[in-house]
N, C-alpha and C. Protein backbone atom coordinates (compact mmCIF):
# COMPACT_ATOMS: atom_id res chain seq x y z
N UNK A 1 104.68 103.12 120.75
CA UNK A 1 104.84 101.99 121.68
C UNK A 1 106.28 101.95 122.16
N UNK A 2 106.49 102.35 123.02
CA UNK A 2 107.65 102.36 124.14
C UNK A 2 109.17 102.62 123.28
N UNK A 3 109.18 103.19 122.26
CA UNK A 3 109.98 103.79 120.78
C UNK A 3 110.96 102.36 120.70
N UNK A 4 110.68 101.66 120.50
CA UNK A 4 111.32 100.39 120.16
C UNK A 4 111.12 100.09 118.66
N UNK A 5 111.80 100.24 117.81
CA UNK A 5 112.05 100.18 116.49
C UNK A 5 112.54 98.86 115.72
N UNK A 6 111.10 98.74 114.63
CA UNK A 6 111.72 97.40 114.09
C UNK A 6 112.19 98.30 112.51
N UNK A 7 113.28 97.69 111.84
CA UNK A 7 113.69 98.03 110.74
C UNK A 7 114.10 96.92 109.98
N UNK A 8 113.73 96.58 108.69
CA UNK A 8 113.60 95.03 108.06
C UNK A 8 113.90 95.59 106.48
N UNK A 9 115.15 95.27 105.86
CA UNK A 9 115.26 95.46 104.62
C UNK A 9 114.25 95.04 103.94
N UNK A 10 113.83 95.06 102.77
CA UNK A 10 112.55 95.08 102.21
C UNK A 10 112.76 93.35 101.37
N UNK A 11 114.19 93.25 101.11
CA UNK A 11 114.59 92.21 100.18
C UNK A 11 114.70 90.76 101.50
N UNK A 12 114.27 91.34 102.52
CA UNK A 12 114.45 89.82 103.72
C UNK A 12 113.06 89.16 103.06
N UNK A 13 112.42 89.95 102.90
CA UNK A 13 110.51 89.37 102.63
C UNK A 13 110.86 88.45 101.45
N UNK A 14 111.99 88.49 100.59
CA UNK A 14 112.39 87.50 99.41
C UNK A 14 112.52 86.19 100.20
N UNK A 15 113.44 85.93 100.99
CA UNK A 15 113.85 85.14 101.61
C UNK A 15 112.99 84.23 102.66
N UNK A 16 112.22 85.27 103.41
CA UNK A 16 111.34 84.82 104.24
C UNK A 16 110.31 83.72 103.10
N UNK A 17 110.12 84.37 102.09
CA UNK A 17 108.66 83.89 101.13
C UNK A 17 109.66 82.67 100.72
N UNK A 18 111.02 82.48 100.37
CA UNK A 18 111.84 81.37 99.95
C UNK A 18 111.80 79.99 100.81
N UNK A 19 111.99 80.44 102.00
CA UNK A 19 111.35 79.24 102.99
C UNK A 19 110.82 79.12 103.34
N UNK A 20 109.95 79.91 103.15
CA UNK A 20 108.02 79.17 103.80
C UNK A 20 107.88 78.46 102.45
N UNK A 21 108.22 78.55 100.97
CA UNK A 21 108.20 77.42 100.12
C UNK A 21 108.69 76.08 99.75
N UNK A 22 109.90 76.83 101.25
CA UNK A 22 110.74 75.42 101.05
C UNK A 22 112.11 75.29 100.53
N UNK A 23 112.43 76.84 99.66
CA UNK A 23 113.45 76.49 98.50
C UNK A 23 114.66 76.61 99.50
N UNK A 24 115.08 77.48 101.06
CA UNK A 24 115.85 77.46 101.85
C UNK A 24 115.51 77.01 102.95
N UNK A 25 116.57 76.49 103.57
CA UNK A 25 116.41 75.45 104.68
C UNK A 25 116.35 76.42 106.29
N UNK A 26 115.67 75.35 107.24
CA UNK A 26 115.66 76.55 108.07
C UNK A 26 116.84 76.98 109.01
N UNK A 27 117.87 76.16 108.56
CA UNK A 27 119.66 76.66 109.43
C UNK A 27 119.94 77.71 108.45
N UNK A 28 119.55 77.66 106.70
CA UNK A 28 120.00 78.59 106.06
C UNK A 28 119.46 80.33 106.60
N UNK A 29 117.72 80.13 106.88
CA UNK A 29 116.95 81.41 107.08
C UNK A 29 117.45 81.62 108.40
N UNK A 30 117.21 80.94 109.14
CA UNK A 30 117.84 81.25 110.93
C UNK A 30 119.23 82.19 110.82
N UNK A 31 120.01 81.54 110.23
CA UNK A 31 121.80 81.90 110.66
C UNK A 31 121.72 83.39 109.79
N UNK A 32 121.10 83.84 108.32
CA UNK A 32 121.16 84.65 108.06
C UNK A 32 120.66 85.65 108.71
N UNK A 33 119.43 85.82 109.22
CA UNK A 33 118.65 86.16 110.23
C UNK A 33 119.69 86.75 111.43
N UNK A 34 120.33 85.94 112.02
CA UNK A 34 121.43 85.98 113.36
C UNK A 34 122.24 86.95 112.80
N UNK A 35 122.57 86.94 111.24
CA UNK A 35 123.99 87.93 111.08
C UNK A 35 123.57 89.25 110.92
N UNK A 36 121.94 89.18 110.03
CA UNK A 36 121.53 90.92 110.22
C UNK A 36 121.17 91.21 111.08
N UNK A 37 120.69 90.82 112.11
CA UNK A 37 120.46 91.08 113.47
C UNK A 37 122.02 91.60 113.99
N UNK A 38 122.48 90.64 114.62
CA UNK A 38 123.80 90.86 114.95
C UNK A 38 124.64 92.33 114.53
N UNK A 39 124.63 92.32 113.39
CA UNK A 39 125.32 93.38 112.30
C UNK A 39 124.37 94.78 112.14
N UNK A 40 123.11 94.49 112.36
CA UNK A 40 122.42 95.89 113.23
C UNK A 40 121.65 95.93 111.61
N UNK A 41 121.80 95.42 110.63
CA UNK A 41 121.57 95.43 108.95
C UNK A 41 119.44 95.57 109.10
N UNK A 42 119.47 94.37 110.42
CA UNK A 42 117.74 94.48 110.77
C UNK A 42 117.98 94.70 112.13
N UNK A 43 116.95 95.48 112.41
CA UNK A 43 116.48 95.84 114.07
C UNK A 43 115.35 95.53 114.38
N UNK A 44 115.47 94.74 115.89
CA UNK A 44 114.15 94.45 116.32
C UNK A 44 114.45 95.09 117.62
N UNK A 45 113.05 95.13 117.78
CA UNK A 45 113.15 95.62 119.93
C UNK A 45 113.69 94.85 120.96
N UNK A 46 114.58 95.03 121.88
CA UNK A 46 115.28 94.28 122.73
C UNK A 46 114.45 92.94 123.00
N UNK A 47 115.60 91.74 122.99
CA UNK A 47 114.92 90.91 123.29
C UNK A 47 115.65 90.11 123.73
N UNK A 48 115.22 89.57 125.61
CA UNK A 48 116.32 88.46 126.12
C UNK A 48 116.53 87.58 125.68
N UNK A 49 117.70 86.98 125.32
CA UNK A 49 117.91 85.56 124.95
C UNK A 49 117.71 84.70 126.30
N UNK A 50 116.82 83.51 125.50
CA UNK A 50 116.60 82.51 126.16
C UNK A 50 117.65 81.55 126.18
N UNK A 51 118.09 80.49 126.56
CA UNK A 51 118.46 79.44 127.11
C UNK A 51 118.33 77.80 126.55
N UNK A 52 117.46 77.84 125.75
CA UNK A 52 116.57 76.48 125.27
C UNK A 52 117.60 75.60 124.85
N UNK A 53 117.49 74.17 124.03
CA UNK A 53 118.50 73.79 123.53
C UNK A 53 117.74 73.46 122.27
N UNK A 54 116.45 73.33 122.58
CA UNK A 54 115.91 73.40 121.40
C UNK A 54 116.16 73.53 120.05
N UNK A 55 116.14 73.21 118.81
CA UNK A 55 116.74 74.19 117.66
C UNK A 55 115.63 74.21 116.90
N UNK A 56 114.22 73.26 117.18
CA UNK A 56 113.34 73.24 116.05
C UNK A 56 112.35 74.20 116.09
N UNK A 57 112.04 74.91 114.93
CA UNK A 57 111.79 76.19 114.90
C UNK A 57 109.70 75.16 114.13
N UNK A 58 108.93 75.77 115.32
CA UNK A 58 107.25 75.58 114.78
C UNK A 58 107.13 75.95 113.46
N UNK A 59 106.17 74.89 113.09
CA UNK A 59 105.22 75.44 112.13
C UNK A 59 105.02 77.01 111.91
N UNK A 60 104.28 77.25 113.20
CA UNK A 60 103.75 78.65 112.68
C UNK A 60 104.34 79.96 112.55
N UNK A 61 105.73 79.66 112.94
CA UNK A 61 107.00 80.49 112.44
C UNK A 61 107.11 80.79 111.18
N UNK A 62 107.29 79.71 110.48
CA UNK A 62 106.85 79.60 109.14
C UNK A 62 105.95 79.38 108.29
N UNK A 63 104.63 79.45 108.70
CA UNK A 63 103.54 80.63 108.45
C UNK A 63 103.57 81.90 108.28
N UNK A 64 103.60 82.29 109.66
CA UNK A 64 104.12 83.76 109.12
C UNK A 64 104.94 84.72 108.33
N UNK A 65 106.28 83.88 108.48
CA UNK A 65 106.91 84.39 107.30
C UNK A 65 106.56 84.47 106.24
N UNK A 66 105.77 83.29 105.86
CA UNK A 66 105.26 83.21 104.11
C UNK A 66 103.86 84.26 104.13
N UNK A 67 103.11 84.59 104.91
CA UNK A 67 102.19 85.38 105.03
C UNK A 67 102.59 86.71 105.52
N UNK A 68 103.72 87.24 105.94
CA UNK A 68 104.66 88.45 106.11
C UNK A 68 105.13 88.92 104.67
N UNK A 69 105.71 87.77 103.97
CA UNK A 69 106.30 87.98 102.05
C UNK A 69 105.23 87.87 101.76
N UNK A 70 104.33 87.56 101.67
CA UNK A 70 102.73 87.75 100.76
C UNK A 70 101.96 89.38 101.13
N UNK A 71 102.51 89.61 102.53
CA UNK A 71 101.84 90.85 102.80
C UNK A 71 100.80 90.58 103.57
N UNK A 72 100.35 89.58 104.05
CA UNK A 72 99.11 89.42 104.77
C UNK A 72 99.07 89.93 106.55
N UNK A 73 100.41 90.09 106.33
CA UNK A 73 100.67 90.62 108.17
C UNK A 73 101.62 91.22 108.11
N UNK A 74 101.63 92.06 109.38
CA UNK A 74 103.03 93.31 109.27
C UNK A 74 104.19 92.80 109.60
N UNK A 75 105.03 93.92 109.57
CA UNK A 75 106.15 93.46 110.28
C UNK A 75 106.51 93.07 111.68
N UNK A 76 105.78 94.01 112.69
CA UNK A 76 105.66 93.40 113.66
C UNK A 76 105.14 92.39 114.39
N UNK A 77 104.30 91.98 113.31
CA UNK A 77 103.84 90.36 113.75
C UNK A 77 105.01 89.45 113.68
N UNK A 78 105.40 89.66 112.54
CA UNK A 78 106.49 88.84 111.96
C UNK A 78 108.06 89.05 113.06
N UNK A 79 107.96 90.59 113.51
CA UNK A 79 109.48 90.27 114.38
C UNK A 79 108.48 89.47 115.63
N UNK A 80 107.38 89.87 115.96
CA UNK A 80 107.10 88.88 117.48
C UNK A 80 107.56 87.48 116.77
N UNK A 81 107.43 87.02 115.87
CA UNK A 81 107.70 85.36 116.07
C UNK A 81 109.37 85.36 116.35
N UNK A 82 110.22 86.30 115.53
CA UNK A 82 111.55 86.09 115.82
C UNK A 82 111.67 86.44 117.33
N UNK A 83 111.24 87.23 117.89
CA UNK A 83 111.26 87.69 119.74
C UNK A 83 111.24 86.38 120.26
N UNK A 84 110.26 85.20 119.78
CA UNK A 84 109.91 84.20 120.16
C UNK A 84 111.21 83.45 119.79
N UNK A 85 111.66 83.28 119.00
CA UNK A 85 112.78 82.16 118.55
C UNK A 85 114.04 82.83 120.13
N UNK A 86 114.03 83.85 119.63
CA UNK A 86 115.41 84.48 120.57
C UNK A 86 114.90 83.97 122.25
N UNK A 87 113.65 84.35 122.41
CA UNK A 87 113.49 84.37 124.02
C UNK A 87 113.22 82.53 124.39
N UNK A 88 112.79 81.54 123.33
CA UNK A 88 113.07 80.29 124.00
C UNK A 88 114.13 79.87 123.08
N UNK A 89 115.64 80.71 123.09
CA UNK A 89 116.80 80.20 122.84
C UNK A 89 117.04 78.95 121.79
N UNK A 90 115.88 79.11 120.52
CA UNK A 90 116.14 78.41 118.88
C UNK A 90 117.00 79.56 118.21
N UNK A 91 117.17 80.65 118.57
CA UNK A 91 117.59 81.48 117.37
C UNK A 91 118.65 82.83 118.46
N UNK A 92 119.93 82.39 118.66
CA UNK A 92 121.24 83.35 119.14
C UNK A 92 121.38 84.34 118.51
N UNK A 93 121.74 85.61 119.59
CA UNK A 93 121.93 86.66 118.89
C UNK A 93 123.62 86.42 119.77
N UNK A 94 123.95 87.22 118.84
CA UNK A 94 125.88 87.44 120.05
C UNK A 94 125.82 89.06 119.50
């Protein structure tokens, strides 16, 4: 698929499964998120930043994550929801 490469340390799925339980907050999962992104540490496929001012990140964001750390869906399900945070501008990349 158009060689766009997602790459996701294996130990993010800790984290992801940490706040879909609740135990991290979602400025904590977001901002970490922003720095491996940023820092190239995770790769997702280009994705425009949106604009929004939004910051509240859906429910079913965090669904998936906790069903991404359980294994119930891949990874690329799981970067489409982050594509989603970036393109209606809840979640900055610089």
């Amino acid at each position: 698929v158009g060689g766009a490469e997602t790459s996701i340390p294996g130990w993010i799925k800790n984290n992801a499964g940490w706040w879909a339980d609740g135990q991290i907050d979602d400025n904590s999962f977001v901002s970490g998120l922003q720095w491996l992104i940023s820092n190239n540490v995770m790769t997702i496929p280009p994705t425009e930043q949106g604009t929004g001012s939004d910051d509240v990140i859906p429910g079913w964001i965090k669904n998936n994550a906790g069903w991404w750390a359980d294994g119930q869906i891949d990874d690329s399900s799981f970067v489409s929801g982050l594509q989603w945070l970036i393109s209606n501008g809840i979640m900055k990349i610089s």
